[in-house]
Protein backbone atom coordinates (compact mmCIF):
# COMPACT_ATOMS: atom_id res chain seq x y z
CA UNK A 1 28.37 11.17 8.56
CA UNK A 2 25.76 8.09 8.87
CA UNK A 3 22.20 7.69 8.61
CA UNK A 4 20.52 7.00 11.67
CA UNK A 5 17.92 4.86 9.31
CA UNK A 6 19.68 2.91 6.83
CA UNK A 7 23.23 3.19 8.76
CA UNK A 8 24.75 4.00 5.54
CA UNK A 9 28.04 6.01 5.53
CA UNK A 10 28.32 9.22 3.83
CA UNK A 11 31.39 11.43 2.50
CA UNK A 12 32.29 14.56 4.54
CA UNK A 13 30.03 17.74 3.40
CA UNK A 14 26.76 15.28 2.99
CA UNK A 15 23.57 16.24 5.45
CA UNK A 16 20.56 14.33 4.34
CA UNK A 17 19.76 10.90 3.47
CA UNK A 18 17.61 11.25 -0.09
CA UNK A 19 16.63 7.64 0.47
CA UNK A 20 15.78 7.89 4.23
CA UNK A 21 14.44 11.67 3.93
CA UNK A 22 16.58 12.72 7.12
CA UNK A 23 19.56 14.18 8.54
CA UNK A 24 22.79 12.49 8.90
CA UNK A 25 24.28 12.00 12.25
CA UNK A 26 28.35 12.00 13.62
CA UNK A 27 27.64 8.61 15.51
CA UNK A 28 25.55 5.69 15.44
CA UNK A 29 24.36 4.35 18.49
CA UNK A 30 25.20 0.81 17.97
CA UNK A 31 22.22 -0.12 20.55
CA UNK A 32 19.41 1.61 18.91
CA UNK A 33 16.53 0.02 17.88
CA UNK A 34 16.07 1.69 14.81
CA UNK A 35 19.50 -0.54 13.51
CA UNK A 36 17.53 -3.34 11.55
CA UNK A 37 13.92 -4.07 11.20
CA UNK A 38 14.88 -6.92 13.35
CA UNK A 39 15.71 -4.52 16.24
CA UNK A 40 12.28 -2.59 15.71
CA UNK A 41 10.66 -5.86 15.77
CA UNK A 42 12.10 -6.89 19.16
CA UNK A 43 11.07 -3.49 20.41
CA UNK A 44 7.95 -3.57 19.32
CA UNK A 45 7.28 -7.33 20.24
CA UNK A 46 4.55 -7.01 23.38
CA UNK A 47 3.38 -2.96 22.02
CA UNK A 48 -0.10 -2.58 20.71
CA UNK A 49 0.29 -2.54 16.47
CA UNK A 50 -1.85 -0.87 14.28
CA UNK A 51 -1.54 -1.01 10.23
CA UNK A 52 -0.47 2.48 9.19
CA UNK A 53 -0.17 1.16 5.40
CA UNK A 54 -0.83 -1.39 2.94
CA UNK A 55 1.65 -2.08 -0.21
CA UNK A 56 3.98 -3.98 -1.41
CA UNK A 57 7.10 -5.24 0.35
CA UNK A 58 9.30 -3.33 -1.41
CA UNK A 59 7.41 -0.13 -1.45
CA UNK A 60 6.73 -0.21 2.89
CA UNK A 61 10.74 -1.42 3.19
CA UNK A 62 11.38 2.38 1.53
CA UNK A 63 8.94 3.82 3.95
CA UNK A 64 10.05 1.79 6.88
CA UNK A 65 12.98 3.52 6.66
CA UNK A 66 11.96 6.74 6.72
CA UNK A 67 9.67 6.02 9.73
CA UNK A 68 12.83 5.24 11.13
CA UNK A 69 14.91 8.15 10.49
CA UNK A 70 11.95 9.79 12.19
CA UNK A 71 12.25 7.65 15.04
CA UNK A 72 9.09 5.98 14.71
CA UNK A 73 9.99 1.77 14.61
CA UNK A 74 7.46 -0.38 12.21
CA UNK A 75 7.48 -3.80 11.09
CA UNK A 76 6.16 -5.67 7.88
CA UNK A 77 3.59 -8.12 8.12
CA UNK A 78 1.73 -9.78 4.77
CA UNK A 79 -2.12 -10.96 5.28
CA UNK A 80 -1.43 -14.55 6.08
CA UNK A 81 0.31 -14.19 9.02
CA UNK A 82 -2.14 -12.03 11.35
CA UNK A 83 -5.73 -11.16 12.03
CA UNK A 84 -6.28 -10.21 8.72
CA UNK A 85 -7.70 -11.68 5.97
CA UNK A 86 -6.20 -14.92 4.95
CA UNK A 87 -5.27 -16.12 1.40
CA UNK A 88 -3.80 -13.00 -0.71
CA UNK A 89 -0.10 -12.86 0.21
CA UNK A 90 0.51 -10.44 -2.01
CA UNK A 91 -0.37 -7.22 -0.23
CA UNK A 92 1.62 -6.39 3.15
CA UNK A 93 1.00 -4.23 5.82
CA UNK A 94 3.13 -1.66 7.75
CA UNK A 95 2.24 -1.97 11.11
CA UNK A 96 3.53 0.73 13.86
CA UNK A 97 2.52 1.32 17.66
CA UNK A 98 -0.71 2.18 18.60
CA UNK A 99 0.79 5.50 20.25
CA UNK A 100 3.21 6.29 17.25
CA UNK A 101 0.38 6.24 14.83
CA UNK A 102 -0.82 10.20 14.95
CA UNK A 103 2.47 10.87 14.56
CA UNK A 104 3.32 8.87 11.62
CA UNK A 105 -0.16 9.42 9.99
CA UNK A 106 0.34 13.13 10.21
CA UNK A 107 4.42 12.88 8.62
CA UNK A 108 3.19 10.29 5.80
CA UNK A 109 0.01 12.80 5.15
CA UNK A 110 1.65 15.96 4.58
CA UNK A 111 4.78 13.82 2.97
CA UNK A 112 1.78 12.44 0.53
CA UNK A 113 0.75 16.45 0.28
CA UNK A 114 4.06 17.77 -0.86
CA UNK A 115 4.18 15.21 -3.35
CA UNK A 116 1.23 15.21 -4.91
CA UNK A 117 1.34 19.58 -4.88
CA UNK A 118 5.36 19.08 -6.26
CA UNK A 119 4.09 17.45 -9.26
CA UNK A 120 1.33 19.51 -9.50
CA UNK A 121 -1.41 16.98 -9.99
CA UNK A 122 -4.21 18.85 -7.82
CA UNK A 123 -3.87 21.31 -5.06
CA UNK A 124 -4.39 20.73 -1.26
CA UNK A 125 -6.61 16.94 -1.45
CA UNK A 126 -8.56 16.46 1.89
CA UNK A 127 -8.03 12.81 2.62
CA UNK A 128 -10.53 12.86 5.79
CA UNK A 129 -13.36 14.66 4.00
CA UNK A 130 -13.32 12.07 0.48
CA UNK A 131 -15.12 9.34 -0.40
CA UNK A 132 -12.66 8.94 -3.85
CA UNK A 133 -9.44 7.91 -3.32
CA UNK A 134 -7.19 10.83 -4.55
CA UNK A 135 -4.40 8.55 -5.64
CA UNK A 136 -6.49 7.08 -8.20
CA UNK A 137 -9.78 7.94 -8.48
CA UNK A 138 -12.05 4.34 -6.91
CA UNK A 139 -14.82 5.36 -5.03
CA UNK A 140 -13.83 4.36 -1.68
CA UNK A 141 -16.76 2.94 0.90
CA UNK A 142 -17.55 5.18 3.91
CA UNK A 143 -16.14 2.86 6.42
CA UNK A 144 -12.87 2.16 4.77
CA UNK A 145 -9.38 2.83 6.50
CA UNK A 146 -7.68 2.16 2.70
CA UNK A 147 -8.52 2.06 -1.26
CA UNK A 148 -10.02 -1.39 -1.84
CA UNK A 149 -7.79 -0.60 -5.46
CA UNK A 150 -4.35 0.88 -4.89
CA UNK A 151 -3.89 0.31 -1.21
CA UNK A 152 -3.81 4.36 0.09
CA UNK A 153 -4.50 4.63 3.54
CA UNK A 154 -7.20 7.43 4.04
CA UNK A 155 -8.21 6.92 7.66
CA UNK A 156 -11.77 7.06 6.28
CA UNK A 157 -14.35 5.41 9.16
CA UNK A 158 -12.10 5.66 11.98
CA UNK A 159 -12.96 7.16 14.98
């Protein structure tokens, strides 16, 4: 059994990937693009990109891979090397196709939910409707797409 995310190889009995969050698979398609990041790069090369989250490199590398195992392909980008702003390399950005991004908004959202209701911090957070980021607590401006502190995407001022 393999992981159609991280390609790792798994003993006979195993289903799930805990890393990747998805099922195993017989066969790996030696083709796909969801092989490497370098792969989902190439695939995504001349798609429209949109930033579905900001972190750390090692943080989005976790959740690149279970983008993957969901079939949605993402690359890493860090502040310095797009349209963004220039000078802080220390924050990155996850950046997926303009018509995956509903898709993989909604999966990391209710992901984020089952979380946050698992360890029992609060109980069903509306992420559309706050002006506080429910992660930890900033007051968040109107018009922003993230916390300005910890880097949650909220989707707040987006059309």
């Amino acid at each position: 059994m393999f992981c159609p995310a991280c390609r790792s190889e798994f003993n006979v009995g195993v289903e799930f990937c805990q890393s990747c969050e998805v099922d195993l698979v017989n066969e790996l398609d030696g083709e796909s693009i969801f092989r490497s990041p370098e792969a989902m790069a190439a695939a995504l090369d001349d798609r429209e990109l949109r930033p579905i989250m900001v972190s750390s490199h090692v943080e989005l590398e976790k959740v690149q891979q279970i983008l993957a195992g969901h079939q949605i392909p993402s690359i890493l980008a860090n502040e310095d090397a797009g349209e963004f702003q220039a000078g802080v390399a220390s924050r990155f950005f996850l950046m997926i196709d303009e018509d995956d991004f509903e898709k993989a908004s909604s999966f990391l959202n209710e992901s984020w939910q089952e979380g946050v209701q698992r360890e029992g911090i609060v109980e069903d957070i509306g992420l559309g409707d706050a002006e506080v980021c429910p992660a930890c607590g900033t007051d968040v401006p109107s018009d922003s797409a993230e916390c300005t502190e910890c880097g949650l995407y909220l989707g707040l001022g987006e059309e």
